[in-house]
Protein backbone atom coordinates (compact mmCIF):
# COMPACT_ATOMS: atom_id res chain seq x y z
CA UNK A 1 -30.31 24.11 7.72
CA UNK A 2 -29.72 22.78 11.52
CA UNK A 3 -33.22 24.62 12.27
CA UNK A 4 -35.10 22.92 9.65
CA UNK A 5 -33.75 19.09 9.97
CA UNK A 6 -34.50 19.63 13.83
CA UNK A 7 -38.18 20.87 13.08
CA UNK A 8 -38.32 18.32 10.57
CA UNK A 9 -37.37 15.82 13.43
CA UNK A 10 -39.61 17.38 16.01
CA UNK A 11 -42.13 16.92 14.48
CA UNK A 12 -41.34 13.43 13.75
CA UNK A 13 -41.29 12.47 16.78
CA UNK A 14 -44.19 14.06 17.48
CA UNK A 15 -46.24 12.13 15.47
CA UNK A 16 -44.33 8.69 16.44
CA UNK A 17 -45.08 9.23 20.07
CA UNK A 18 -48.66 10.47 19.28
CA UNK A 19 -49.60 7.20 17.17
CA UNK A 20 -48.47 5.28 20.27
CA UNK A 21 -51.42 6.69 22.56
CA UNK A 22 -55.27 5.69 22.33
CA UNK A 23 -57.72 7.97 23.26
CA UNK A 24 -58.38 6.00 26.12
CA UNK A 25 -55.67 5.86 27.36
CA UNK A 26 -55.39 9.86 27.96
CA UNK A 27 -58.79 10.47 29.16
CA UNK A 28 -60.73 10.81 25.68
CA UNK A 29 -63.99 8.77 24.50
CA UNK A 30 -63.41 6.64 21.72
CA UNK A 31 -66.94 6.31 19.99
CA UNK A 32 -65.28 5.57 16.59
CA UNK A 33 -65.15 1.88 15.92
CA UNK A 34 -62.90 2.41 12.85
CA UNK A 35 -60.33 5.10 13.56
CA UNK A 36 -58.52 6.50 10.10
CA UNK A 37 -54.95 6.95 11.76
CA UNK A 38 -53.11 5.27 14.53
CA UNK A 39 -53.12 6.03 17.66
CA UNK A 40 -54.65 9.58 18.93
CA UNK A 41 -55.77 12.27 16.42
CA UNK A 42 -53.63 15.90 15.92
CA UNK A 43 -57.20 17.28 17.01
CA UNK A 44 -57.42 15.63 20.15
CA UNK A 45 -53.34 16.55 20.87
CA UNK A 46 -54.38 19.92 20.57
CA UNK A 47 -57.75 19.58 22.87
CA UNK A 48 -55.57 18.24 25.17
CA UNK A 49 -52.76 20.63 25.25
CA UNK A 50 -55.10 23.46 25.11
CA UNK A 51 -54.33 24.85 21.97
CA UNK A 52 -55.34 24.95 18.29
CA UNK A 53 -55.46 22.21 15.95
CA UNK A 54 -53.44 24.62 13.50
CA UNK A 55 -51.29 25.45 15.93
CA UNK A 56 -49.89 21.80 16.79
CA UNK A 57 -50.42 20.95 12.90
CA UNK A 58 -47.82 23.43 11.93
CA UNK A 59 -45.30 21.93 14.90
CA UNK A 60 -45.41 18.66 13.46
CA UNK A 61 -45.11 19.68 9.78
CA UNK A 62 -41.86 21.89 10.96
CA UNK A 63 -43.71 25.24 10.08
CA UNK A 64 -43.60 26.57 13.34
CA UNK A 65 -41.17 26.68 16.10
CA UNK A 66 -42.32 25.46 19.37
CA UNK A 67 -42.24 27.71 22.98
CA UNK A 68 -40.60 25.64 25.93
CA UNK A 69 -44.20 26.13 27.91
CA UNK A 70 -46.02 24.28 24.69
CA UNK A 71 -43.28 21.60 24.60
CA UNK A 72 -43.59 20.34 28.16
CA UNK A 73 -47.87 20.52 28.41
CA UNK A 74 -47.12 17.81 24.55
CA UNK A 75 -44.71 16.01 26.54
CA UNK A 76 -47.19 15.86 29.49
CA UNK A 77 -49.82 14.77 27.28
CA UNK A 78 -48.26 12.56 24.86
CA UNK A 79 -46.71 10.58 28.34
CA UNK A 80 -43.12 11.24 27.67
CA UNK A 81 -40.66 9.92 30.26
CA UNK A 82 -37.41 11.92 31.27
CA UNK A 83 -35.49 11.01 28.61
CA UNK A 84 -38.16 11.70 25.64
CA UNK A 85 -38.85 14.71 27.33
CA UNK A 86 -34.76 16.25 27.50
CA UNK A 87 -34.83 14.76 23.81
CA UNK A 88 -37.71 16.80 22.68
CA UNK A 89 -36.21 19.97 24.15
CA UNK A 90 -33.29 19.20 22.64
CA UNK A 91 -34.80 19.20 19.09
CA UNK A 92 -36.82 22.07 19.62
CA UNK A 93 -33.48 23.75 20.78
CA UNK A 94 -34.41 24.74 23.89
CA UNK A 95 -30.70 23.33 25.19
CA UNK A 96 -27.75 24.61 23.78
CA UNK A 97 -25.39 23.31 26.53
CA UNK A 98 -23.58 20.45 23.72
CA UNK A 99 -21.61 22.54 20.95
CA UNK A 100 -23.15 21.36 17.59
CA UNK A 101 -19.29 20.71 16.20
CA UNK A 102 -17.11 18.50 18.36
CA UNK A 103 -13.66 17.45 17.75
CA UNK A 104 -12.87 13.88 17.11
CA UNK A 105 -12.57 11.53 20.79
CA UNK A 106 -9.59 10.67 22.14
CA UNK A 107 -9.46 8.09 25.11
CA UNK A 108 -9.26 9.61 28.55
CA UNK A 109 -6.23 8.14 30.00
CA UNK A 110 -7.87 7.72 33.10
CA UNK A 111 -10.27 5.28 31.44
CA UNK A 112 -7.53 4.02 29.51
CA UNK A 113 -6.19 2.89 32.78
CA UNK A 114 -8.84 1.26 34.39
CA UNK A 115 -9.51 -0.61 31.27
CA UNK A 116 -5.82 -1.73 31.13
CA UNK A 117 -6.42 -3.12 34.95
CA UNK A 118 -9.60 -4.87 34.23
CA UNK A 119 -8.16 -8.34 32.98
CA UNK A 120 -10.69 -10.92 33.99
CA UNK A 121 -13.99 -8.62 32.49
CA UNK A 122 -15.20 -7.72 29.57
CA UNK A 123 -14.85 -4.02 28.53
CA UNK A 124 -14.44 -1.24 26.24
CA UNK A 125 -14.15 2.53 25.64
CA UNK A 126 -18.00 3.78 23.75
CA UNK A 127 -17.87 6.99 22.06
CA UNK A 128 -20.13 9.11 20.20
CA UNK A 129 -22.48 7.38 17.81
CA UNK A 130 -21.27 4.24 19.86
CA UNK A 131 -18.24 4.44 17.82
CA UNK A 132 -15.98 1.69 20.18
CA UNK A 133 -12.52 3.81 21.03
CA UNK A 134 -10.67 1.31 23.08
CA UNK A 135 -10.92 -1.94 24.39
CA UNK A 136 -9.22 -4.97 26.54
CA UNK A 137 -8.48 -8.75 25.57
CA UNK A 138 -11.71 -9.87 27.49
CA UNK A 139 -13.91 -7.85 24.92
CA UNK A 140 -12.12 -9.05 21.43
CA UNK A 141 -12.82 -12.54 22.97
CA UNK A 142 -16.02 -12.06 24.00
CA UNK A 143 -17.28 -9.89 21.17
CA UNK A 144 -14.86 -9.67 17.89
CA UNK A 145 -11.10 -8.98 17.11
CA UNK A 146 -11.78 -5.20 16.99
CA UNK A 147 -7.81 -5.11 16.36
CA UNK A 148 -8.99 -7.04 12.66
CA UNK A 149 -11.40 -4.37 11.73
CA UNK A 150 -11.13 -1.21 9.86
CA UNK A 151 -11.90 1.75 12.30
CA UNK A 152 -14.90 2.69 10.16
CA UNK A 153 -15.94 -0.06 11.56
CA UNK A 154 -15.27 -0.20 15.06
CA UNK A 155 -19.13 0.87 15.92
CA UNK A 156 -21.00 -1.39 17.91
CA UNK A 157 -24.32 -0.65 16.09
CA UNK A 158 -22.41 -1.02 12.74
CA UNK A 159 -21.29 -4.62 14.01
CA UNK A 160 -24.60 -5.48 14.97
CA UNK A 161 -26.27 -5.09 12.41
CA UNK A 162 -23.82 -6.04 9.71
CA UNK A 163 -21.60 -8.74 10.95
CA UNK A 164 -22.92 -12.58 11.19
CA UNK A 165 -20.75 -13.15 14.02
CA UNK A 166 -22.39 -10.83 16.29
CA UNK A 167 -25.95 -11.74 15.18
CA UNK A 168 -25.85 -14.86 16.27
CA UNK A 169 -23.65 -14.17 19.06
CA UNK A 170 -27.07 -12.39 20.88
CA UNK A 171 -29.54 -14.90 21.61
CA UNK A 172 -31.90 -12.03 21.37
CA UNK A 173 -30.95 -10.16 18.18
CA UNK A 174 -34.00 -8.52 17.82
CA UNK A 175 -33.74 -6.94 21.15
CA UNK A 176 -30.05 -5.78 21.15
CA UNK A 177 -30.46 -4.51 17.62
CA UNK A 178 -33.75 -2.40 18.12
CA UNK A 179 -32.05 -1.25 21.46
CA UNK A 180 -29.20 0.17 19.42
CA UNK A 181 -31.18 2.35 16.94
CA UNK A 182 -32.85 4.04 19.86
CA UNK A 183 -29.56 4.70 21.52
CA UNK A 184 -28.59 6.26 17.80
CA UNK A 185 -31.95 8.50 17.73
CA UNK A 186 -31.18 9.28 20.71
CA UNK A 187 -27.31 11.08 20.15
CA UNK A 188 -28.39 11.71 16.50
CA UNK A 189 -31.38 14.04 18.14
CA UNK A 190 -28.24 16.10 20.29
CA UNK A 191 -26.18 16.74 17.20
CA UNK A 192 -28.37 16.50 13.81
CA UNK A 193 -25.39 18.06 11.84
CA UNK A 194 -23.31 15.69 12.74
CA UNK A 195 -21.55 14.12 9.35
CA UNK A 196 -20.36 10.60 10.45
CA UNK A 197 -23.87 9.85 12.04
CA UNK A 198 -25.80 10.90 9.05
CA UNK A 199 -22.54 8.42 6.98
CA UNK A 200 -24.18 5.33 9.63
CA UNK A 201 -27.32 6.23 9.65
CA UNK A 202 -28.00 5.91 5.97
CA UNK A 203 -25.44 2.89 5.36
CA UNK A 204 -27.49 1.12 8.27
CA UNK A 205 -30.50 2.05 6.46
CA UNK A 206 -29.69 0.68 2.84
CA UNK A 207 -28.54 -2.42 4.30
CA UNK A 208 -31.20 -3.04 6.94
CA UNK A 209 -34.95 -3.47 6.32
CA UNK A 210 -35.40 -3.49 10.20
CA UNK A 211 -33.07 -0.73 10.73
CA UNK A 212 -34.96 1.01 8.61
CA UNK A 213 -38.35 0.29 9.81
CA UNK A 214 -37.01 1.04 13.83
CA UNK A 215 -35.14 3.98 12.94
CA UNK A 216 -38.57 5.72 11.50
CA UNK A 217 -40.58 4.88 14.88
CA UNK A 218 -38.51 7.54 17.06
CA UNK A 219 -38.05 5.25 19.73
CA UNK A 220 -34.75 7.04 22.07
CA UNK A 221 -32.85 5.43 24.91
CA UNK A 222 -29.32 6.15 26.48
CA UNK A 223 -27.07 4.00 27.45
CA UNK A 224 -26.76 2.96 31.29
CA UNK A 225 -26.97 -0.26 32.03
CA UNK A 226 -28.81 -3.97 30.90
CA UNK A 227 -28.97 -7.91 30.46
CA UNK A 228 -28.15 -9.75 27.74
CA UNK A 229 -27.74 -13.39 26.63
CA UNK A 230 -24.83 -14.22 24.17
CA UNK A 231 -23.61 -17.90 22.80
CA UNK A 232 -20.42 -17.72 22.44
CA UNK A 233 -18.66 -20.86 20.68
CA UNK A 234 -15.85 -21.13 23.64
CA UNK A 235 -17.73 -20.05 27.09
CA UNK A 236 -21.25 -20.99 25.96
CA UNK A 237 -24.11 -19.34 26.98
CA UNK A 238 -23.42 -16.86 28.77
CA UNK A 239 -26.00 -14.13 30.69
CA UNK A 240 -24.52 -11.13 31.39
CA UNK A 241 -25.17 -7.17 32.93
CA UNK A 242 -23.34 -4.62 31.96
CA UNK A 243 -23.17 -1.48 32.99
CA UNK A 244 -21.80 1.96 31.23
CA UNK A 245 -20.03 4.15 33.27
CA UNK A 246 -19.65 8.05 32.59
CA UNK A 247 -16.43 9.92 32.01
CA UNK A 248 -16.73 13.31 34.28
CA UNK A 249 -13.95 14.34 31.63
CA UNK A 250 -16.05 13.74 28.95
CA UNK A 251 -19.61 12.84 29.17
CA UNK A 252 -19.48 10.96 25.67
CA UNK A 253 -17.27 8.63 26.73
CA UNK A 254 -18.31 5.54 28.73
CA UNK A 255 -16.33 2.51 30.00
CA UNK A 256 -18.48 -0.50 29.42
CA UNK A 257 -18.61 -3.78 31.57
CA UNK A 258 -20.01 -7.09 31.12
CA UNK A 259 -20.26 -9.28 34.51
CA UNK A 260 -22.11 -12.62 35.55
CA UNK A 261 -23.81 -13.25 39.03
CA UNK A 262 -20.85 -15.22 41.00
CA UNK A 263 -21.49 -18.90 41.35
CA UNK A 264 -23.43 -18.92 38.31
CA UNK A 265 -22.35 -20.78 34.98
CA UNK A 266 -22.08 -17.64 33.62
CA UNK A 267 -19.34 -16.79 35.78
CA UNK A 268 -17.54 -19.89 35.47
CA UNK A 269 -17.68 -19.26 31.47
CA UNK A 270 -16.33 -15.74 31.85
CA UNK A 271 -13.27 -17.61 33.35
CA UNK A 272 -13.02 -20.26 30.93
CA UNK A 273 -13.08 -17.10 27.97
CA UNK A 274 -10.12 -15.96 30.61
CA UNK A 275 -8.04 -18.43 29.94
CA UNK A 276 -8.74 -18.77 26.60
CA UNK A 277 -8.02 -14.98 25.52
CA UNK A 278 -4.72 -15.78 27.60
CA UNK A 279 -3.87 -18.43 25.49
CA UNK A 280 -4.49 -16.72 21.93
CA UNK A 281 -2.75 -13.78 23.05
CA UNK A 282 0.27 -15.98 24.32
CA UNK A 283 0.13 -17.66 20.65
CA UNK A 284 0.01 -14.29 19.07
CA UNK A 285 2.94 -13.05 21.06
CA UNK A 286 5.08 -16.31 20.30
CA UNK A 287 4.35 -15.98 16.51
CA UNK A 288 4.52 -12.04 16.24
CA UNK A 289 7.93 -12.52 17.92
């Protein structure tokens, strides 16, 4: 079953990284003013990987398993970067270094503590599937009251593309959104098997037209680091990097930062979402107690 939904994948991908190339653009004459499919043919794949047009046929229809010296001439030809390249390897399992089952996180308590210092910025614990594990008082201000939702829901895809809030939170939606499906191919490509990405994957789906229509193009990307432009209804606007660092205890764990450029407005809202977060906590506390 895990061989077939990865050649089914492969193959896929294949043919969504294929579509993306003209035959310009790899060397080919293009005397065809009306071209029948998208981007570059399987035939001229094959020409250009030096091998049959049966042979690469039957890789993309999942009929035949792929060797690793066939897998990196395609990803030389179809232009993959690093990343599309370790995820293509992956699929055609040609790296077995992740274990297919894994047991469910827990928070490093070494990232646990440097969250618990980080007071004045933005942060949380990202897991698997970008399921969010932990996070400080900066990020429920900044973001949501993760403390409110279910833990089902605590998934920063899932948030994004199902809660109002956060939709209009990022002045560009759009990019965040298509950003986090190919975060989700991405980890969904390591671990096909995996139940409670398949569960996301096909609730996103159902509710999401765009989801839907992003998911299918294969587009991958990890997380590392970014920009993004959130108004929030207490700091204002507010443009922000962050930056996800890597547990050495656990690779699938990252601590995630949001900062502003010092001096900026930006910065100066961060601090006014400070002391705001301060002040509903202080409430909670006095009301709780």
């Amino acid at each position: 079953m895990t061989s077939d939904r990865r050649a089914g994948e492969l193959g896929e991908f294949l043919k969504a990284r294929r579509a993306e190339l003209g035959p310009r653009e790899v060397g080919l004459p293009d005397n065809s003013p009306k071209r029948r499919v998208k981007g570059l043919r399987r035939e001229e794949v094959a020409l250009l990987a030096s091998i049959s047009t049966d042979h690469y046929t039957r890789l993309e229809q999942g009929r035949r398993q792929a060797s690793a010296p066939v897998l990196h001439t395609l990803a030389r030809v179809l232009r993959l970067d690093e990343e599309e390249r370790a995820y293509l390897l992956e699929l055609a399992g040609k790296d077995v270094s992740r274990p297919r089952r894994r047991a469910a996180q827990k928070v490093q308590p070494q990232l646990r503590r440097l969250l618990d210092e980080l007071t004045t910025t933005p942060a949380l614990i990202m897991g698997r599937r970008m399921d969010i594990l932990a996070w400080n008082p900066m990020a429920a201000a900044l973001l949501t009251d993760f403390s409110r939702l279910p833990e089902r829901q605590r998934n920063y895809a899932w948030l994004v593309f199902s809660d109002p809030a956060m939709r209009k939170l990022h002045a560009d939606w759009e990019h965040t959104a298509h950003a986090c499906v190919s975060m989700l191919r991405m980890e969904a490509g390591r671990d096909p098997e995996d139940p409670r990405m398949a569960a996301l994957i096909g609730e996103l789906s159902v509710r999401d037209d765009a989801f839907r229509r992003w998911w299918g193009d294969h587009h991958i990307a990890t997380r590392s680091r970014g920009n993004k432009v959130l108004r929030h209804p207490v700091a204002g606007e507010l443009t922000l990097d962050w930056d996800a660092l890597n547990c050495a205890t656990d690779p699938d764990q990252q601590l995630v930062v949001w900062t502003a450029e010092p001096g900026t407005p930006s910065h100066d809202g961060l601090r006014i979402l400070a002391s705001w977060a301060a002040e509903r906590m202080a409430a909670t506390e006095r009301t709780t107690g």
